[in-house]
C-alpha atoms as a PDB file:
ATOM      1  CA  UNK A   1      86.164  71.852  82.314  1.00  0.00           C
ATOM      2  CA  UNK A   2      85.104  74.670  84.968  1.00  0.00           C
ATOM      3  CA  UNK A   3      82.971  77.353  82.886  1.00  0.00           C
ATOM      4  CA  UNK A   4      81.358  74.861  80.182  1.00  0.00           C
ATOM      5  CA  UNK A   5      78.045  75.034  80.244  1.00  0.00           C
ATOM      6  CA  UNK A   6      75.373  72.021  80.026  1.00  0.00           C
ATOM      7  CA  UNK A   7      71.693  72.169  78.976  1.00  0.00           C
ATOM      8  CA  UNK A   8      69.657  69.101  79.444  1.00  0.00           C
ATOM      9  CA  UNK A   9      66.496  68.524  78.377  1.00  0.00           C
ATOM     10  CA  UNK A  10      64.061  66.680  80.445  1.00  0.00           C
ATOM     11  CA  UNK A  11      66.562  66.974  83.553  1.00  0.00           C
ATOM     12  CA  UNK A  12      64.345  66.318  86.382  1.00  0.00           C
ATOM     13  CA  UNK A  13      63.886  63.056  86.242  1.00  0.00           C
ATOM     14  CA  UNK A  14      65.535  59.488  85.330  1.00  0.00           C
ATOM     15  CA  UNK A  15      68.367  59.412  83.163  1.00  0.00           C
ATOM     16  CA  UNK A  16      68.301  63.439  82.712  1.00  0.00           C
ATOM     17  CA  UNK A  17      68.394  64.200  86.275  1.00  0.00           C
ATOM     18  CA  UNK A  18      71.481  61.817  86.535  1.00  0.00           C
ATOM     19  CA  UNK A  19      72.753  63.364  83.812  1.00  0.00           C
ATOM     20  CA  UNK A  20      72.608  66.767  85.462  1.00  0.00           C
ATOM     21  CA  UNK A  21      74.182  65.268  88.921  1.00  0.00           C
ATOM     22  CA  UNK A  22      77.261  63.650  86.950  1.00  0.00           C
ATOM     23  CA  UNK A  23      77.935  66.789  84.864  1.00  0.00           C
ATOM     24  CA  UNK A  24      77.632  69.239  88.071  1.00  0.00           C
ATOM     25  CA  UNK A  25      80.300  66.694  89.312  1.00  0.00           C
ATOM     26  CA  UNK A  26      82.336  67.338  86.465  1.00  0.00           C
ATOM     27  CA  UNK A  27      82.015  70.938  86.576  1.00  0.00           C
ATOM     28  CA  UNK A  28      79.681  71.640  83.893  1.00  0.00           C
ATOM     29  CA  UNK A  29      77.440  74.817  84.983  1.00  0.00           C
ATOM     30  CA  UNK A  30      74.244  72.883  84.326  1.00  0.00           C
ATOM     31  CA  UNK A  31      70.793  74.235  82.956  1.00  0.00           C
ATOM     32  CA  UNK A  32      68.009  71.594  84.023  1.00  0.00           C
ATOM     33  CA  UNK A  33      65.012  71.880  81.611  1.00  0.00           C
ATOM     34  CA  UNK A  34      61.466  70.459  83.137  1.00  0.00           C
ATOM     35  CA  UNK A  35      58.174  70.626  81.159  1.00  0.00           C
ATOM     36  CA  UNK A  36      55.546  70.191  83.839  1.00  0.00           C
ATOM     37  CA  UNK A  37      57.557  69.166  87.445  1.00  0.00           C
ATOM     38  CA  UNK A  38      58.859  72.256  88.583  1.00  0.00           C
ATOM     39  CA  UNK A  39      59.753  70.488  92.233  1.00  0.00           C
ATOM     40  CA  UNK A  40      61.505  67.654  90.389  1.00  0.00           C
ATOM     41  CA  UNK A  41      64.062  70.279  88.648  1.00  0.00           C
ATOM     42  CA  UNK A  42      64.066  72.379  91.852  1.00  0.00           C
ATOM     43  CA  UNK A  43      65.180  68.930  93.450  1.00  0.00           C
ATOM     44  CA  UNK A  44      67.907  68.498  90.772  1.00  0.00           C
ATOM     45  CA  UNK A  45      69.347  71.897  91.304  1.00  0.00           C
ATOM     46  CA  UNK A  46      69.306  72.063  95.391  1.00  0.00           C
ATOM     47  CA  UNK A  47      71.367  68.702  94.619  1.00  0.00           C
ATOM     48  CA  UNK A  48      73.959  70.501  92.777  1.00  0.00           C
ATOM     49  CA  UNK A  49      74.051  74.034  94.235  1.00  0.00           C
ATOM     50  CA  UNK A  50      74.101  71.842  97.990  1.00  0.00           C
ATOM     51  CA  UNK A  51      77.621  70.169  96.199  1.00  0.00           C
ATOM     52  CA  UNK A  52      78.980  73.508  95.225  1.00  0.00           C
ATOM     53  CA  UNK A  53      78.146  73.596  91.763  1.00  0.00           C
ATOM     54  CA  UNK A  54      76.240  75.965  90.005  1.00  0.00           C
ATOM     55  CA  UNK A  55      72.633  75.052  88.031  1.00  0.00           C
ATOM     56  CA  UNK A  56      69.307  76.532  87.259  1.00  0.00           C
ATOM     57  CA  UNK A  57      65.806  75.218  86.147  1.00  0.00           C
ATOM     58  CA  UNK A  58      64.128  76.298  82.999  1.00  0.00           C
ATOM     59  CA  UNK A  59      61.180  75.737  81.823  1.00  0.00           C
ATOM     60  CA  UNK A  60      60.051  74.415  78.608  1.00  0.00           C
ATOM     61  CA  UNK A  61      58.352  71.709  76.324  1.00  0.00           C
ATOM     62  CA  UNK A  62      60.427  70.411  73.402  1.00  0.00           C
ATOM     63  CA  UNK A  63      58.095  69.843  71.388  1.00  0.00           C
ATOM     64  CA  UNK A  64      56.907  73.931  71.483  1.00  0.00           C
ATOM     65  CA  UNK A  65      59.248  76.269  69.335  1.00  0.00           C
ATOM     66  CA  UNK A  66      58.544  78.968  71.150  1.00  0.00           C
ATOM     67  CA  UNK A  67      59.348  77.097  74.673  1.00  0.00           C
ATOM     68  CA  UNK A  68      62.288  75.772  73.158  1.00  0.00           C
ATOM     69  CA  UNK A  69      63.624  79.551  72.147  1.00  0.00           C
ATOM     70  CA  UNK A  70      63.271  81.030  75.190  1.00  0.00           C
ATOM     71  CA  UNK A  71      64.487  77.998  77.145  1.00  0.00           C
ATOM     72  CA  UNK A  72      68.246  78.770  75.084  1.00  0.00           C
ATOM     73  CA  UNK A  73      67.718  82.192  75.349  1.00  0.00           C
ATOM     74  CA  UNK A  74      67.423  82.108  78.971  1.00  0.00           C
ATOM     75  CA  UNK A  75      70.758  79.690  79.219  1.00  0.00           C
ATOM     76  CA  UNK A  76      72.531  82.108  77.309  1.00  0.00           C
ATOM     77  CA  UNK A  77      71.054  84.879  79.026  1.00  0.00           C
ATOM     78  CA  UNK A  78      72.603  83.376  82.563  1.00  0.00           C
ATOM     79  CA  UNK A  79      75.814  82.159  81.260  1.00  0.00           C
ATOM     80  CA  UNK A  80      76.631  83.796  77.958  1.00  0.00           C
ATOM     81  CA  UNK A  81      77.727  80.700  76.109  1.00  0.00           C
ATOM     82  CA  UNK A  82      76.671  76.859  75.743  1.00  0.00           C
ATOM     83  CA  UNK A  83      78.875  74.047  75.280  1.00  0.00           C
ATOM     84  CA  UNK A  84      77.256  70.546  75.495  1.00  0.00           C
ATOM     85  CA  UNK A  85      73.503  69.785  74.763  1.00  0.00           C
ATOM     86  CA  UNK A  86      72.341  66.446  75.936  1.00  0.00           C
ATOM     87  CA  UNK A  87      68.501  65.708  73.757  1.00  0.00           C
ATOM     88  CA  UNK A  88      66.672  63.547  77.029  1.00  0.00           C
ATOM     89  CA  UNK A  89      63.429  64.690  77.165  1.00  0.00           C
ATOM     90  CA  UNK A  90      61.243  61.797  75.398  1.00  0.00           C
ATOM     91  CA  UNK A  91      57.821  60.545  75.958  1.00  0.00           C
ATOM     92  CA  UNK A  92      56.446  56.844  75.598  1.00  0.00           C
ATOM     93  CA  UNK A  93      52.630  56.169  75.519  1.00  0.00           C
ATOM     94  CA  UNK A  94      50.885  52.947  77.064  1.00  0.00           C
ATOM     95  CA  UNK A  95      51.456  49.513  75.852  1.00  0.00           C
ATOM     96  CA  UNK A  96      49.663  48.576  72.402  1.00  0.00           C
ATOM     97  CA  UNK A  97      49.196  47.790  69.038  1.00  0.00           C
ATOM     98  CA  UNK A  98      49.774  50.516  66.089  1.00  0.00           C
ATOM     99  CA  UNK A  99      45.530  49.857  65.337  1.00  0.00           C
ATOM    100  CA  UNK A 100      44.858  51.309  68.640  1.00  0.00           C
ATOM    101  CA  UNK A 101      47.000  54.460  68.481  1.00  0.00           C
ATOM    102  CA  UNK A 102      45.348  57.776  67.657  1.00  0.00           C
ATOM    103  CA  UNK A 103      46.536  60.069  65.912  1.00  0.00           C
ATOM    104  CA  UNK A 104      47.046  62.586  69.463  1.00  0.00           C
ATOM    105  CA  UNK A 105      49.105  59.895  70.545  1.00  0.00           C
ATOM    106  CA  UNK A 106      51.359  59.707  67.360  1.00  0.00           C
ATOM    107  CA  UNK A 107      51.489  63.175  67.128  1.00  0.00           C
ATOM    108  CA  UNK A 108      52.623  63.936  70.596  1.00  0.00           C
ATOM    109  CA  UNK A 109      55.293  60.952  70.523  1.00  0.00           C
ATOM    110  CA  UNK A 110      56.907  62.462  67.045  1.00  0.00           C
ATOM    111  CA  UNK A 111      56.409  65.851  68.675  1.00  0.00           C
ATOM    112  CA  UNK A 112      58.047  65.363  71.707  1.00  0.00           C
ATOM    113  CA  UNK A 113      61.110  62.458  70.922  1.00  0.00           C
ATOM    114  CA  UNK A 114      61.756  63.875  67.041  1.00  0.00           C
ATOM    115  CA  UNK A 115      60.665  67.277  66.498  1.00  0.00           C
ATOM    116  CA  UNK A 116      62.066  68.106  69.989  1.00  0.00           C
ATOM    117  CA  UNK A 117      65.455  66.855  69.593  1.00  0.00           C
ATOM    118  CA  UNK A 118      65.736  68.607  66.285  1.00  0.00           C
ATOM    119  CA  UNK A 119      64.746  72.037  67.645  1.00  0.00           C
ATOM    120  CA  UNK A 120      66.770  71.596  70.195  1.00  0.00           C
ATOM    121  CA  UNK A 121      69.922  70.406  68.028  1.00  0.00           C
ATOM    122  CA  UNK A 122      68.989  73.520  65.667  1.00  0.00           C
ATOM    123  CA  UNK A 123      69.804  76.211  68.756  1.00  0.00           C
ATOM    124  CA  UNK A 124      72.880  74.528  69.535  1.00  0.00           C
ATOM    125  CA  UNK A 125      74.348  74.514  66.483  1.00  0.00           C
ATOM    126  CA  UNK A 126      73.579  78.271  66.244  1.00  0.00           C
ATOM    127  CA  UNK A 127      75.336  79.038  69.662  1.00  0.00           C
ATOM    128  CA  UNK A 128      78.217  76.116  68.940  1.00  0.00           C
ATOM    129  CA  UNK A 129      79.206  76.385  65.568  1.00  0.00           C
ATOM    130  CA  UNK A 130      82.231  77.990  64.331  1.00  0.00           C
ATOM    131  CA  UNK A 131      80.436  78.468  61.394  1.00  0.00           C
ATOM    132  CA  UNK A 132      78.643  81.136  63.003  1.00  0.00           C
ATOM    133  CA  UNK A 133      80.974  82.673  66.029  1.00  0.00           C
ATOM    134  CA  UNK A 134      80.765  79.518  68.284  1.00  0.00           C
ATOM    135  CA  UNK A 135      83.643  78.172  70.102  1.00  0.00           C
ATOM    136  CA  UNK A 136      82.039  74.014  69.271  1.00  0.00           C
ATOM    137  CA  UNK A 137      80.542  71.677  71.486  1.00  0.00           C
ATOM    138  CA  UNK A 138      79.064  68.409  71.607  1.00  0.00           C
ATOM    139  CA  UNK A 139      75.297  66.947  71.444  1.00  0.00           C
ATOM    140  CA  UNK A 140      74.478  63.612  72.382  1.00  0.00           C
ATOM    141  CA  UNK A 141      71.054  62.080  71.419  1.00  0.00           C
ATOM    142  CA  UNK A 142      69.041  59.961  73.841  1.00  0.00           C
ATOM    143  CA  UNK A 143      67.844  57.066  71.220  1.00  0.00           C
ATOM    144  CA  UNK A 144      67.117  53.738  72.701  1.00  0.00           C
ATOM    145  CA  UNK A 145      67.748  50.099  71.643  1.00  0.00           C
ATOM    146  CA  UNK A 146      63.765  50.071  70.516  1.00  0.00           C
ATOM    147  CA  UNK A 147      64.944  51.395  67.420  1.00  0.00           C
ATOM    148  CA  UNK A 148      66.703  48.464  66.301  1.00  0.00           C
ATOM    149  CA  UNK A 149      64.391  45.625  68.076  1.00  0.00           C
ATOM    150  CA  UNK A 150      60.863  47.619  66.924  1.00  0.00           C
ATOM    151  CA  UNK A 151      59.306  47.102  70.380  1.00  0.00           C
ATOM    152  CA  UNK A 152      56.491  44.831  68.419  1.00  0.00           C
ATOM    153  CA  UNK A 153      53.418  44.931  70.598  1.00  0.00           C
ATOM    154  CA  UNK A 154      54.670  47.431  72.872  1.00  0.00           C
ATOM    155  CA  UNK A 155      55.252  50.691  71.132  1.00  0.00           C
ATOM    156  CA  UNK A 156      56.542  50.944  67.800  1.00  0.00           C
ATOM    157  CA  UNK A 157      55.698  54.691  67.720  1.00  0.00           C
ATOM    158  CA  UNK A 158      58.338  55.316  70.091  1.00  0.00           C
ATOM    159  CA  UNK A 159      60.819  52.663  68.323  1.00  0.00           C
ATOM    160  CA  UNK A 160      60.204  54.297  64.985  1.00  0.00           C
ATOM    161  CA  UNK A 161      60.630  58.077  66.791  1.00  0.00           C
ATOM    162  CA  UNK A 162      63.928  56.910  68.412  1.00  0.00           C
ATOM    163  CA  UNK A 163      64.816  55.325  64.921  1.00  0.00           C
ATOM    164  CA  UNK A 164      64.347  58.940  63.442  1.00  0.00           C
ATOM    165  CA  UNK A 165      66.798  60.021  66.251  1.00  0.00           C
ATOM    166  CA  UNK A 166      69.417  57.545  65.166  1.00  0.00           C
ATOM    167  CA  UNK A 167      69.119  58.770  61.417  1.00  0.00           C
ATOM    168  CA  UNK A 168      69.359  62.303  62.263  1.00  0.00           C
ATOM    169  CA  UNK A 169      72.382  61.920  64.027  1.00  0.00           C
ATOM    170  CA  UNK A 170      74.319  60.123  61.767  1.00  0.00           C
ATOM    171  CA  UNK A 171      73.458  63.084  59.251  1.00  0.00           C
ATOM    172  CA  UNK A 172      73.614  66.096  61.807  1.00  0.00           C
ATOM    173  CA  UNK A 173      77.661  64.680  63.298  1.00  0.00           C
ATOM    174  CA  UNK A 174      78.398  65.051  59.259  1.00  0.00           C
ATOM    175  CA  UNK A 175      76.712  68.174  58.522  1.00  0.00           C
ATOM    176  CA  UNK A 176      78.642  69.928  61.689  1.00  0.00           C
ATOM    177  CA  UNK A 177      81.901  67.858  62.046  1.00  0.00           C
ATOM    178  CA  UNK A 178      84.576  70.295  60.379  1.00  0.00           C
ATOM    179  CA  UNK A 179      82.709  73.752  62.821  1.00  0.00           C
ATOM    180  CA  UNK A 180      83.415  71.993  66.114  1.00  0.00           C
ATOM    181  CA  UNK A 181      80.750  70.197  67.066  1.00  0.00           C
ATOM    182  CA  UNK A 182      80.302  66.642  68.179  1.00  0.00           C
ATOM    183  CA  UNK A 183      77.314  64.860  67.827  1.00  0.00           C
ATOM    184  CA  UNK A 184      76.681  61.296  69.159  1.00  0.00           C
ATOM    185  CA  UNK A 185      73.585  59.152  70.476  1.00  0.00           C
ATOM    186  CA  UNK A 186      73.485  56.922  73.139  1.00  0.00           C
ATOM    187  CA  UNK A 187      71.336  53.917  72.985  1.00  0.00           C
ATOM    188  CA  UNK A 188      69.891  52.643  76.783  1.00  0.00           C
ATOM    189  CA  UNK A 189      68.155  49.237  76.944  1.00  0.00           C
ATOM    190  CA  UNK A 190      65.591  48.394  79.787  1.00  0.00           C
ATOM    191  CA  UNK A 191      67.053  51.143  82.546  1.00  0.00           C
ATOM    192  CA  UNK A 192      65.244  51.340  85.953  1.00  0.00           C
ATOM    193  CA  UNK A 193      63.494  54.784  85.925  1.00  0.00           C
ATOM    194  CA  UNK A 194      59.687  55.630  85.960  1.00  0.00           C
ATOM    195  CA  UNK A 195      59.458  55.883  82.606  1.00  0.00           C
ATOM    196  CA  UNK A 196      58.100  51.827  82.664  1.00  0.00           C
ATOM    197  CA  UNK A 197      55.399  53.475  85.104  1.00  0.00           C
ATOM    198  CA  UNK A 198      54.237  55.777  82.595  1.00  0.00           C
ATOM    199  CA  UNK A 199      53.572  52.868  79.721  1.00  0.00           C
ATOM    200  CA  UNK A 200      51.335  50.950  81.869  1.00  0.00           C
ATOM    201  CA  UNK A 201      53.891  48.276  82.853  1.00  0.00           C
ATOM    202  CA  UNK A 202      55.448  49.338  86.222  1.00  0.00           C
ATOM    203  CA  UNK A 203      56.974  45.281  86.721  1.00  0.00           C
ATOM    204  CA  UNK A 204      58.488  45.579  83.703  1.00  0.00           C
ATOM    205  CA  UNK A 205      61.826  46.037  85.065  1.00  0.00           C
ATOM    206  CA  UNK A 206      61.501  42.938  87.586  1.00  0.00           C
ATOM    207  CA  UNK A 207      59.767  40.838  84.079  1.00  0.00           C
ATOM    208  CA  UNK A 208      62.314  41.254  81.558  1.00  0.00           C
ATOM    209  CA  UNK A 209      65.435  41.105  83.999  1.00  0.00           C
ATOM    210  CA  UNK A 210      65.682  36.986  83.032  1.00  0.00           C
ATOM    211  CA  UNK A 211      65.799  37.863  78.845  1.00  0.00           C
ATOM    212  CA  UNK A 212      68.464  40.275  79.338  1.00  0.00           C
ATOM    213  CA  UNK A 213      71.786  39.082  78.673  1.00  0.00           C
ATOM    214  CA  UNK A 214      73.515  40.347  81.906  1.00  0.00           C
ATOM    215  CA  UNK A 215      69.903  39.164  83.606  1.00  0.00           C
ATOM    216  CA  UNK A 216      69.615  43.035  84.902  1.00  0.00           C
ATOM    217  CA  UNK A 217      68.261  46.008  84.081  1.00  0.00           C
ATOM    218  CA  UNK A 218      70.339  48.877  84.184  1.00  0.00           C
ATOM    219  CA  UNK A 219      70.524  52.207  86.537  1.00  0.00           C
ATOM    220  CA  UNK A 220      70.259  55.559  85.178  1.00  0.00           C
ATOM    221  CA  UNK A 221      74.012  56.356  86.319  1.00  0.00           C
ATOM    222  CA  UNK A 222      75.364  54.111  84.044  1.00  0.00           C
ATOM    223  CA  UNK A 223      73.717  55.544  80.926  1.00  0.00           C
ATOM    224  CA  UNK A 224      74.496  58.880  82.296  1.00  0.00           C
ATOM    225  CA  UNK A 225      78.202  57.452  82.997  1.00  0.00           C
ATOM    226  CA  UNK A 226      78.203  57.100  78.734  1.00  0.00           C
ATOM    227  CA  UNK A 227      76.746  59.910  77.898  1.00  0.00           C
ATOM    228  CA  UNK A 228      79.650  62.049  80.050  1.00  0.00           C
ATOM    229  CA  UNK A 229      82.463  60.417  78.334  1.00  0.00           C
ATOM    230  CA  UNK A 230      80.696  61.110  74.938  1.00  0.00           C
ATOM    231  CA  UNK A 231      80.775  64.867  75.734  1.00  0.00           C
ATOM    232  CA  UNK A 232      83.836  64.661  77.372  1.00  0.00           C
ATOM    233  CA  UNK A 233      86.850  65.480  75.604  1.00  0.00           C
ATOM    234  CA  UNK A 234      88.160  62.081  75.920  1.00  0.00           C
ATOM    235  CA  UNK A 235      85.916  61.486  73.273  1.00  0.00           C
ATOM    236  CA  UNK A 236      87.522  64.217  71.396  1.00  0.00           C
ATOM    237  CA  UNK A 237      87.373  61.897  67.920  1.00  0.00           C
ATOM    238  CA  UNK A 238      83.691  59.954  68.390  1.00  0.00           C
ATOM    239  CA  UNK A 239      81.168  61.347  66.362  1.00  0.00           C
ATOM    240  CA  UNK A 240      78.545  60.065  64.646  1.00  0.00           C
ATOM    241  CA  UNK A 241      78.200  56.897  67.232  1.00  0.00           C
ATOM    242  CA  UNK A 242      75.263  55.421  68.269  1.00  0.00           C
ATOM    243  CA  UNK A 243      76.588  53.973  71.643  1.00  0.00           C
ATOM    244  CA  UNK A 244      74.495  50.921  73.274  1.00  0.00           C
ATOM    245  CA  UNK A 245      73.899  50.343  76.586  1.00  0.00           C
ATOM    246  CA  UNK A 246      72.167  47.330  77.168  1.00  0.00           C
ATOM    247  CA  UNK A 247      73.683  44.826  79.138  1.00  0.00           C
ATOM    248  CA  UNK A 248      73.695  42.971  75.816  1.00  0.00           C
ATOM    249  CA  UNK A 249      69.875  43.281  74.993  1.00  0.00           C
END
């Protein structure tokens, strides 16, 4: 494990930041990308480096080509190589019916949770593949289980942008499977981050706790906890899965 190297998108917060704790843990050299919260990364990465691993912030939006270039070329820059990408960065707009979505909100949602995955996945691939001088690697997808229930009345721009995810990586673990590289998706349920906060419903945690099969939400360490083992090489023949994680929702 000691030398791979991690990139995670949207690592400053929520599930990416506890992404970037658990693979610091598991001695991953870990680049946390931020897009606007330069303390939050900072944060993430005195965490680490205080642990005696080894981690740096970059900068970047997803959703910007250009951001999302010089974010890998500053990875590789640092560390020469990359060997797991995990896709977190996502955005979710307020609470409300397609009608009264604009087209900035669309946009930005797509942008962000589709378009940024698939840049992202793009640069990997070019850096991991065998196909063109990699060494392989693994991506794993942050979907969520919106793509499969619709979110009705809630946000089915985000549902239908995570459903995207889902499709594309079925069809990217195919395209890549025989050069190396591993690609999976990990499907979280109601977890207890801010990212409730940023929809408009900040009880939504302490409201939906009852319809939830194991009548909890769940903690961003335990998605993270799934995401690990799907890089991990004890996952070393799971590709193509679209792992749930919530608590039977």
């Amino acid at each position: 494990m000691d030398g791979k190297v991690l990139l995670v998108t949207g690592g400053s917060r929520g599930i990416g930041a506890a992404v970037a704790l658990r693979g610091a843990g598991e001695g991953y050299l870990v680049a946390v990308n931020y897009s606007a919260n330069r303390a939050a990364a900072d944060s993430v990465v005195e965490q680490i480096v205080s642990t005696g691993g080894e981690a740096f912030a970059v900068a970047g939006d997803v959703g910007n080509e250009a951001d999302v270039l010089a974010m890998f070329a500053a990875v590789e820059a640092r560390w020469g190589r990359l060997d797991a990408l995990v896709n977190n960065a996502g955005i979710v707009g307020h609470k409300a019916r397609l009608e009264d979505m604009d087209l900035a909100r669309l946009d930005r949602v797509i942008r962000i949770n589709v378009l940024g995955t698939l840049l992202c996945s793009r640069e990997a691939v070019k850096r991991m593949s065998t196909r063109h001088g990699g060494h392989g690697g693994s991506i794993v997808n942050l979907s969520s289980v919106a793509a499969v229930l619709g979110a009705p009345s809630t946000y089915v721009d985000y549902a239908a942008s995570k459903g995207a995810v889902d499709s594309f990586t079925t069809g990217l673990a195919r395209e890549v499977a025989a050069e190396g590289i591993r690609v999976n998706a990990v499907r979280p349920g109601i977890i207890d981050t801010e990212i409730h906060a940023a929809s408009g419903m900040p009880d939504r945690v302490a409201e939906t706790a009852a319809s939830i099969p194991m009548q909890r939400a769940g903690t961003a360490d335990e998605v993270a906890s799934a995401i690990l083992w799907l890089l991990s090489d004890a996952a070393s023949y799971t590709t193509g899965a679209l792992l749930t994680v919530s608590g039977g929702r």
